[in-house]
C-alpha atoms as a PDB file:
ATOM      1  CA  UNK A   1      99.059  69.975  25.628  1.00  0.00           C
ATOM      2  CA  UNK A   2     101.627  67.199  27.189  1.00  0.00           C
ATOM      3  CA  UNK A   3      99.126  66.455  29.683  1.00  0.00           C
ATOM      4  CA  UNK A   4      96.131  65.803  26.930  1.00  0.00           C
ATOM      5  CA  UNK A   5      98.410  63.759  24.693  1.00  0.00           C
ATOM      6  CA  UNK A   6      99.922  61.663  27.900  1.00  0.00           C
ATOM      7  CA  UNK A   7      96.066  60.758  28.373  1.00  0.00           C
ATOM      8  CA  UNK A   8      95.359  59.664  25.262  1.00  0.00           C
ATOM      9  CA  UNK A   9      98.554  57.445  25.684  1.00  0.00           C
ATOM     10  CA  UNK A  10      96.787  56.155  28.609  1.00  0.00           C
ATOM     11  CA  UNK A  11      93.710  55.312  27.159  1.00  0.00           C
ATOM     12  CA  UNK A  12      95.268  53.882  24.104  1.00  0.00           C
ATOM     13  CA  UNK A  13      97.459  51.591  26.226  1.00  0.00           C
ATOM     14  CA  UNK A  14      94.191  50.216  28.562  1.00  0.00           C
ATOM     15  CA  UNK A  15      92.011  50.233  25.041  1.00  0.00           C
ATOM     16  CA  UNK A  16      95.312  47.961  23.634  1.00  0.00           C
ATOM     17  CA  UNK A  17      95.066  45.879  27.195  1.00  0.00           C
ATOM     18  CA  UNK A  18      91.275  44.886  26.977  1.00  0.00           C
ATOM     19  CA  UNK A  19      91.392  44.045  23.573  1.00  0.00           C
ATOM     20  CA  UNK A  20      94.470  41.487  24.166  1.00  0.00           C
ATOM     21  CA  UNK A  21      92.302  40.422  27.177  1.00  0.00           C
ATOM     22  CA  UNK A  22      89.880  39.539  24.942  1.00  0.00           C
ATOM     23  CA  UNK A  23      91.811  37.938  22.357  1.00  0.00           C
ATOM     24  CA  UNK A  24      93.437  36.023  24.805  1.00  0.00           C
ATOM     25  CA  UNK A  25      90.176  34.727  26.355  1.00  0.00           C
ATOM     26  CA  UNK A  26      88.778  33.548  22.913  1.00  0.00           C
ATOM     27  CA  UNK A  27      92.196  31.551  22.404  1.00  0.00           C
ATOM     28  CA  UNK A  28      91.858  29.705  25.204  1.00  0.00           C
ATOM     29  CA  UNK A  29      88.324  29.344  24.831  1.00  0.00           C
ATOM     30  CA  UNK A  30      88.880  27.729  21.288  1.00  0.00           C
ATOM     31  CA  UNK A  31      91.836  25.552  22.894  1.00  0.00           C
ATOM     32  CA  UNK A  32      89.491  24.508  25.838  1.00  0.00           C
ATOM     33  CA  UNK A  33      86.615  23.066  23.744  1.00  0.00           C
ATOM     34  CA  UNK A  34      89.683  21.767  20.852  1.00  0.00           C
ATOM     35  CA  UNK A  35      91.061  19.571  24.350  1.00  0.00           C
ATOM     36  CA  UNK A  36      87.558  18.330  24.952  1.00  0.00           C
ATOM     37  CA  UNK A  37      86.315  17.120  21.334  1.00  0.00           C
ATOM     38  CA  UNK A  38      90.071  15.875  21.341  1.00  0.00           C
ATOM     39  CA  UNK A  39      89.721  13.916  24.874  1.00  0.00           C
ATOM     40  CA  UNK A  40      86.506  12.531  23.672  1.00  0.00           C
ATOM     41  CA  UNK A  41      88.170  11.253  19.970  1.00  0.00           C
ATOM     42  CA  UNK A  42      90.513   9.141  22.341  1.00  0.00           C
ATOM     43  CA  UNK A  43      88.144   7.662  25.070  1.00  0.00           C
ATOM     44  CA  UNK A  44      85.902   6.683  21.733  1.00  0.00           C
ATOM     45  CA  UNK A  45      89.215   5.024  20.700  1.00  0.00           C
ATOM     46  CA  UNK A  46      90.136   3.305  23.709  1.00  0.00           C
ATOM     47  CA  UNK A  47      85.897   2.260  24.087  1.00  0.00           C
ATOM     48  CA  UNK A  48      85.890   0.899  20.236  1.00  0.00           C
ATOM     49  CA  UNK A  49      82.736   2.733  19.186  1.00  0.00           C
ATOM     50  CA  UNK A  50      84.334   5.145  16.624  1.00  0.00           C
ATOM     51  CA  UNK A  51      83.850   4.471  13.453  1.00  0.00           C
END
């Protein structure tokens, strides 16, 4: 019985892992292209073509 229940705490824990992995990943993901829509609003600044 310990055994069973210390491999389900096992598999929760890597199941709890991937899925901050993967939360992680689409954070940074959303902060990469944010920087780069951001990086573009300033060199259309500094060019004078925004509007």
């Amino acid at each position: 019985m310990e055994k069973r229940v210390m491999m389900m705490m096992m598999m929760s824990c890597a199941l709890l892992k991937m899925r901050l992995r993967v939360f992680e990943t689409t954070i940074l993901q959303g902060l990469s292209d944010w920087q780069r829509k951001l990086q573009l609003k300033k060199l259309m600044m500094n060019l004078g073509t925004e509007k």
